[in-house]
Protein backbone atom coordinates (compact mmCIF):
# COMPACT_ATOMS: atom_id res chain seq x y z
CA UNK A 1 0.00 0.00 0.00
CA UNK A 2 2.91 1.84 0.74
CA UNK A 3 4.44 1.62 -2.66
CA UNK A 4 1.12 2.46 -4.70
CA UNK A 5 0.96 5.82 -2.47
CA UNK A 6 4.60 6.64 -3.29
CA UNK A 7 4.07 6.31 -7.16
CA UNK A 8 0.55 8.20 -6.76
CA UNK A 9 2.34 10.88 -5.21
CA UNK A 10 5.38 11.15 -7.52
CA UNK A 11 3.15 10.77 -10.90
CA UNK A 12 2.40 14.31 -10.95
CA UNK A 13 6.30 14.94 -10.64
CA UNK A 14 6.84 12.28 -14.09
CA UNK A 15 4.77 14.25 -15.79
CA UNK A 16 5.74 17.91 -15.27
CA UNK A 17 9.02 16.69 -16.14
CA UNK A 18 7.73 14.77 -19.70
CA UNK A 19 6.14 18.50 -20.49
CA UNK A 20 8.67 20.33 -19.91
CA UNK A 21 10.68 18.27 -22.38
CA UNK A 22 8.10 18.36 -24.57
CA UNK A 23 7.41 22.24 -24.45
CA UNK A 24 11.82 22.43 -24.95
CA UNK A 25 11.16 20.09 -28.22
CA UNK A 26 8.11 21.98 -29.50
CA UNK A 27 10.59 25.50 -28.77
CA UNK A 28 13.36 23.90 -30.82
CA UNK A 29 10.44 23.51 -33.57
CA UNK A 30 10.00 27.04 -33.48
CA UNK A 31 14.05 27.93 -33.34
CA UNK A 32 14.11 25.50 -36.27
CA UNK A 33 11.54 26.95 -38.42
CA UNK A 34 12.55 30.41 -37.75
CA UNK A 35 16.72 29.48 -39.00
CA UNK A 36 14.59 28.30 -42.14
CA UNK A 37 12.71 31.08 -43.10
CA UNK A 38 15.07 31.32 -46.62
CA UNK A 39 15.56 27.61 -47.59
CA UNK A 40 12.01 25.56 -48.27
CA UNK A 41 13.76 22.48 -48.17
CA UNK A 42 15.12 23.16 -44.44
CA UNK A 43 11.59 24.01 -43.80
CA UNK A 44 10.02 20.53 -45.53
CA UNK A 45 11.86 18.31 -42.89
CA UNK A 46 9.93 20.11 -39.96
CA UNK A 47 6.32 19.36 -41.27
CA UNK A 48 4.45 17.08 -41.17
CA UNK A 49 3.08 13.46 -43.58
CA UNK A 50 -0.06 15.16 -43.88
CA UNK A 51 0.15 19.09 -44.25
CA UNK A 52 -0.67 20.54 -47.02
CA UNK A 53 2.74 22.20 -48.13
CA UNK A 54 1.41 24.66 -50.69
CA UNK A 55 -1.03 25.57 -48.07
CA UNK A 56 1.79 26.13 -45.83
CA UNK A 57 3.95 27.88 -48.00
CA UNK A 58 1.11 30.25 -48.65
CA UNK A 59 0.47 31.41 -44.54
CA UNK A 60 4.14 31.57 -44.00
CA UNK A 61 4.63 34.10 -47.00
CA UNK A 62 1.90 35.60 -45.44
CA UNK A 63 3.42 35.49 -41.94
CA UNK A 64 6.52 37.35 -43.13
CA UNK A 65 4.82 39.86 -45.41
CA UNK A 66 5.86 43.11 -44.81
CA UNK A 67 8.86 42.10 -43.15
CA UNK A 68 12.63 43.57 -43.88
CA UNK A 69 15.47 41.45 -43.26
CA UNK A 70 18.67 43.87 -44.12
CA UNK A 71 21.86 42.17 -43.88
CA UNK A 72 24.65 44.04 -42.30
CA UNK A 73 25.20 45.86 -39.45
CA UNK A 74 23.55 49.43 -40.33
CA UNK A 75 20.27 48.34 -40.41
CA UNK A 76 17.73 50.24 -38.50
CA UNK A 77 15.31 47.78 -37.63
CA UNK A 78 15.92 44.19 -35.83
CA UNK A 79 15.60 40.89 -37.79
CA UNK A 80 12.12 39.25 -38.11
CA UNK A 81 12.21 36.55 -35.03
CA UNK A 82 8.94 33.86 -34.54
CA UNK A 83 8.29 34.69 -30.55
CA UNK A 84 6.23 32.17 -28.86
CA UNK A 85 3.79 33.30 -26.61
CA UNK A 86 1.98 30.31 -25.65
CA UNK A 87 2.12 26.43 -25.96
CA UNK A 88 -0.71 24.65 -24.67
CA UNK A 89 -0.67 20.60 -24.80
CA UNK A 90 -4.48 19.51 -26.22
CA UNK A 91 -2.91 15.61 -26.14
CA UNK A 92 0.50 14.18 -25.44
CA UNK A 93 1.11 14.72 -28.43
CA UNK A 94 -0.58 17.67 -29.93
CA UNK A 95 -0.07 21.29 -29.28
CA UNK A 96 -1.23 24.71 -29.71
CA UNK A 97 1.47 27.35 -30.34
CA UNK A 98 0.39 31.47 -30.36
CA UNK A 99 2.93 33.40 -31.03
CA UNK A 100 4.50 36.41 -33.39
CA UNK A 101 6.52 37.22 -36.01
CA UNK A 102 7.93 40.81 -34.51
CA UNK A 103 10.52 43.14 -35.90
CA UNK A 104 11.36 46.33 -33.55
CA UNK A 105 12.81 49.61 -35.58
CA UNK A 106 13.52 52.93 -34.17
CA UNK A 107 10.09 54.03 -35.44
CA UNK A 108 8.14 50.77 -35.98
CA UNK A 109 6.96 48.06 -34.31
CA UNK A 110 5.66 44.99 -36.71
CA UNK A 111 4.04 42.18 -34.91
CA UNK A 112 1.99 39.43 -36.94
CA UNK A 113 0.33 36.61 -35.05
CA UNK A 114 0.42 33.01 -35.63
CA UNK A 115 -1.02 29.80 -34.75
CA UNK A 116 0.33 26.65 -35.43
CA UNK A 117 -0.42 23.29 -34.07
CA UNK A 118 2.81 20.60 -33.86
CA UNK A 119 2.12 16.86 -33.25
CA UNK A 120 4.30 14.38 -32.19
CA UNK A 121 5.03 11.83 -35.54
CA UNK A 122 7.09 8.88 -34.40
CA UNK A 123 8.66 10.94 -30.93
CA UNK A 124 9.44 13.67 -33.35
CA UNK A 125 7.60 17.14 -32.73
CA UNK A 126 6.56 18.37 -36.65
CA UNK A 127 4.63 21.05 -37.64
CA UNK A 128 0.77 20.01 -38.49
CA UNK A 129 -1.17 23.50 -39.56
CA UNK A 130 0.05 26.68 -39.24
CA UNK A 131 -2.15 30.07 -39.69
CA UNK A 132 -0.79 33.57 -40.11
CA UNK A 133 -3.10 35.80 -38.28
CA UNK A 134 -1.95 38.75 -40.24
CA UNK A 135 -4.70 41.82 -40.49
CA UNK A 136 -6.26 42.75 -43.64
CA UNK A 137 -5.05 45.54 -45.63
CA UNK A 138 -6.78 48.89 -44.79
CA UNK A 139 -9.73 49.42 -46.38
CA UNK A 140 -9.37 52.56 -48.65
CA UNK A 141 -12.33 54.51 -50.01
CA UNK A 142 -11.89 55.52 -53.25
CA UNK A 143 -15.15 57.31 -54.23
CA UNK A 144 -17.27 59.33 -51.78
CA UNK A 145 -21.18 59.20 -52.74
């Protein structure tokens, strides 16, 4: 009885230790996808059997629309980096990532949202959907009546 009571108590412990790795894995997902952002076969390795890649393709374009990435050191604004926000665990091994695309300048702040989900394929954490939250373009009235 003694011994069941032990391993109810430390079970809690076993798995706040398996997320944790699991939240590190799903943040090397990120780091990975974010050293990709010029090279689609880099990024091909990190998704998923069953994503759509075109679809794919298509949101992370749009995630990085708008976005400057001047190489050198006079630049006046800071690279375009993925910042997570959030990870929440739905499963074992599915999870839901918020986060941003952000560049900082002296005058500017750009910040597009994401969402992406990951799932675990064979202990591996991939990328399974991702959504660029980006806002519409401004509505411009052309004509008054």
């Amino acid at each position: 009885m003694k011994r069941l009571a032990c391993i109810l108590l430390a079970l809690p412990c076993l798995l706040a230790a398996d997320e944790a790795t699991d939240r590190a894995a799903v943040d090397m997902l990120i780091s990975s996808l974010q050293a990709s952002k010029t090279q689609a076969s880099e990024r091909a390795r990190l998704l998923s059997s069953d994503i759509d890649r075109g679809e794919f393709e298509r949101e992370f374009a749009g995630l990085n629309t708008g976005m400057v990435d001047v190489p050198g050191v006079w630049r006046e604004v800071t690279r375009p980096a993925l910042v997570v926000s959030e990870i929440r665990f739905v499963t074992p091994d599915l999870a839901l990532v918020n986060g941003a695309n952000v560049q900082a300048g002296s005058l500017v702040m750009r910040r597009i949202p994401f969402a992406m989900i990951a799932r675990r394929e064979q202990g591996v954490w991939k990328i399974a959907a991702l959504r660029s939250l980006a806002p519409a373009p401004p509505f411009v009235i052309t004509r008054l009546l």
